[in-house]
Protein backbone atom coordinates (compact mmCIF):
# COMPACT_ATOMS: atom_id res chain seq x y z
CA UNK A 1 98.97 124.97 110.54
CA UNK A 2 99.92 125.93 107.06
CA UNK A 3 102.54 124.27 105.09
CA UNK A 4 105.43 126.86 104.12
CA UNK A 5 106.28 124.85 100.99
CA UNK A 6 103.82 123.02 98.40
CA UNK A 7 104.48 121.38 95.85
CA UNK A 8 101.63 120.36 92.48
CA UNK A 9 100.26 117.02 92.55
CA UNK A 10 102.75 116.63 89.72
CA UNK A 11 105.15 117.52 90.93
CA UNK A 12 104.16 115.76 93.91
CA UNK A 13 104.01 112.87 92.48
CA UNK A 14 107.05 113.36 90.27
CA UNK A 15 109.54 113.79 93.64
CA UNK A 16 107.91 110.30 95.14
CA UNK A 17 107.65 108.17 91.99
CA UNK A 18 111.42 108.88 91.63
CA UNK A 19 112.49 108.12 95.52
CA UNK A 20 110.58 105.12 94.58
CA UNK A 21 112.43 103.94 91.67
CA UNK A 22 115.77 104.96 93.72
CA UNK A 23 114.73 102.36 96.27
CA UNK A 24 115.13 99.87 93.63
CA UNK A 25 118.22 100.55 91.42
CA UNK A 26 118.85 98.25 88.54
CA UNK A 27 115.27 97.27 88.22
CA UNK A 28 112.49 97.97 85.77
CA UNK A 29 109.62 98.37 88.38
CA UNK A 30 105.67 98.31 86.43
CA UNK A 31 104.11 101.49 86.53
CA UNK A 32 101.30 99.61 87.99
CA UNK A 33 103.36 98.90 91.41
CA UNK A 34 104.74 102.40 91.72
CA UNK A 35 100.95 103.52 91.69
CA UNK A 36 99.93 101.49 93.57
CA UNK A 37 103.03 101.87 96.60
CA UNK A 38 102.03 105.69 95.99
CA UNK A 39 98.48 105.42 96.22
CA UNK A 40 97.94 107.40 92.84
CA UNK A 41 96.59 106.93 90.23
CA UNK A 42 97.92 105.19 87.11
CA UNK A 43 97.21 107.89 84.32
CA UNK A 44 98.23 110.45 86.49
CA UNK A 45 101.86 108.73 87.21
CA UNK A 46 102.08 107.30 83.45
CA UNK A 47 101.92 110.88 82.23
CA UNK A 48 104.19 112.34 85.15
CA UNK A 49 106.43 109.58 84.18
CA UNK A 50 106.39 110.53 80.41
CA UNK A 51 107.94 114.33 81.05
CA UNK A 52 110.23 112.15 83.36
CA UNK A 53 111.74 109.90 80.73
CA UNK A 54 111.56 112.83 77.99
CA UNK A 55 113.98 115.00 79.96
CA UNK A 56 116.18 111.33 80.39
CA UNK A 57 115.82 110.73 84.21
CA UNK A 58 113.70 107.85 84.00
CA UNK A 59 114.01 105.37 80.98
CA UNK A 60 111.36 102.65 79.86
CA UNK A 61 110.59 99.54 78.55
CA UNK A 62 107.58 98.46 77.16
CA UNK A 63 106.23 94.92 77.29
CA UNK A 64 104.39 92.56 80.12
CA UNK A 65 108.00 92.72 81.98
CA UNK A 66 108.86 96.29 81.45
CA UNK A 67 108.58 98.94 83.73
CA UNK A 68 110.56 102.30 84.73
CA UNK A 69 114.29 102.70 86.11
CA UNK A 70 116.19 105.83 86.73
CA UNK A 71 117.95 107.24 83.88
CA UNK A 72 120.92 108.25 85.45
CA UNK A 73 122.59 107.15 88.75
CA UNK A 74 120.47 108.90 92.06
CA UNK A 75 123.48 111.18 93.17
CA UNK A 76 123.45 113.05 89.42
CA UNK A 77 119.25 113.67 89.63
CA UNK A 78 118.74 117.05 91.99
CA UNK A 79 115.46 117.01 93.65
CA UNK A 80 115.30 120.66 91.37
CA UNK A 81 115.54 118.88 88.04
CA UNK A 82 112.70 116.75 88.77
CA UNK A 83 110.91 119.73 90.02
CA UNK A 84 111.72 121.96 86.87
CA UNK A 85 110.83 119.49 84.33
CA UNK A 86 107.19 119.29 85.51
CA UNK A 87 106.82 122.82 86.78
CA UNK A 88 109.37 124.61 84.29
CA UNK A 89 112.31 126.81 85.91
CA UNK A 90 112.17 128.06 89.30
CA UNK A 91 112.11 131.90 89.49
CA UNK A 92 112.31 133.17 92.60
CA UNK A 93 109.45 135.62 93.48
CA UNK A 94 110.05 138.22 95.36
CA UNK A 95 106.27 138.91 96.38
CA UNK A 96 103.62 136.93 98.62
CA UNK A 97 101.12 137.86 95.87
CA UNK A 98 100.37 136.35 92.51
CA UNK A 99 101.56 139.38 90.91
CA UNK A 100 102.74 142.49 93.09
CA UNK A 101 100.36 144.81 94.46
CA UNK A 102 102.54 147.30 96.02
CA UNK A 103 104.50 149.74 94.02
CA UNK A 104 107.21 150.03 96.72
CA UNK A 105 110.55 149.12 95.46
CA UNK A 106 112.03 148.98 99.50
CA UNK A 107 109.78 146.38 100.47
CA UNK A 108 111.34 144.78 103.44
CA UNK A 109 109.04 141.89 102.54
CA UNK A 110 109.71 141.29 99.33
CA UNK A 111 113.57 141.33 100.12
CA UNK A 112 112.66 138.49 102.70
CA UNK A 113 110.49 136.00 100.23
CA UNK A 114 112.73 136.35 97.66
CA UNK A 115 115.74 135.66 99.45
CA UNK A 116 113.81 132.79 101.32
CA UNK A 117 112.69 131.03 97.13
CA UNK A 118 116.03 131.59 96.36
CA UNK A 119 117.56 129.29 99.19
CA UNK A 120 114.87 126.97 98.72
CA UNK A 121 116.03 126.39 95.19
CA UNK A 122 119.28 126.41 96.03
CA UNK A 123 118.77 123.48 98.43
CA UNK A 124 117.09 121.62 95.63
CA UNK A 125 119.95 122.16 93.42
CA UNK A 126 122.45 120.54 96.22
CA UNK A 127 119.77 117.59 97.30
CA UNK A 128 120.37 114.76 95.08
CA UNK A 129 117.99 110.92 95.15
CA UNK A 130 121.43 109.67 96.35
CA UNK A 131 121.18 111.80 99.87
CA UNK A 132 117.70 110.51 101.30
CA UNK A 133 118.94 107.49 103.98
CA UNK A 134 116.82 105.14 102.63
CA UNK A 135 118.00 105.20 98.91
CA UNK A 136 121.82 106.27 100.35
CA UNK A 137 121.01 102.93 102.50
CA UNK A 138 120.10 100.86 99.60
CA UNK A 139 123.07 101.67 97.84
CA UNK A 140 125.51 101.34 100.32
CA UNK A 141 124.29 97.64 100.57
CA UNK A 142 124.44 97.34 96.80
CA UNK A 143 127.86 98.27 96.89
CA UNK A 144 129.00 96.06 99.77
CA UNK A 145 127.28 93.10 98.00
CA UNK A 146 129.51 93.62 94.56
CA UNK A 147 132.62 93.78 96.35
């Protein structure tokens, strides 16, 4: 069976490296272990990382103990900002094709995907790192250990 929604490696990549890093707030985890937890490899992730930390929602530090943390807290980082800055903005197409092939401007169809990219981003835009149960898990337990 097809998938409905896919993703780029990149982008891919992108979404998992940061769940990853949200599963370990306050630390600065090596590039080398995210790779390898991900199965990916490292030049891939180190330049996926890179647009990461250039739009400020991962930050880095170099050295033998350095690594990658999130930039900002997991419940301000939408699952859409992470897609945009590897993929660019989401525009909502409102035809199956590449570029449209019918010259109909009633097309039932195109009504119906574009309605259906447009709900998809606007889920994105509402799903935050913070909402997946394992990070909202780890954080809970973070929270109950500094009180």
């Amino acid at each position: 069976m097809a998938d409905l929604v896919k993703f780029s490696d990149a982008a891919n990549l992108a979404i998992h490296a940061m769940i990853d890093l949200a599963q370990h707030p306050g630390e600065e985890v090596p590039l080398k272990e995210i790779a390898h937890r991900l199965q990916a490899s490292e030049a891939h992730l180190s330049k996926v990382l890179q647009r990461l930390r250039k739009a400020g929602l991962v930050t880095a530090c170099r050295g033998p103990a350095g690594g990658y943390q999130l930039g900002r807290p997991p419940a301000a980082i939408t699952f859409a900002e992470i897609y945009e800055t590897i993929e660019g903005p989401m525009e909502p197409h409102f035809c199956l094709f590449g570029t449209p092939v019918c010259q109909n401007p009633d097309c039932g169809l195109g009504h119906f995907v574009g309605s259906l990219n447009q709900q998809l981003k606007e889920f994105l835009s509402r799903l935050t790192l913070a909402d997946l149960p394992l990070t909202a898990g780890k954080l809970r337990k973070m929270k109950m250990a500094t009180s």
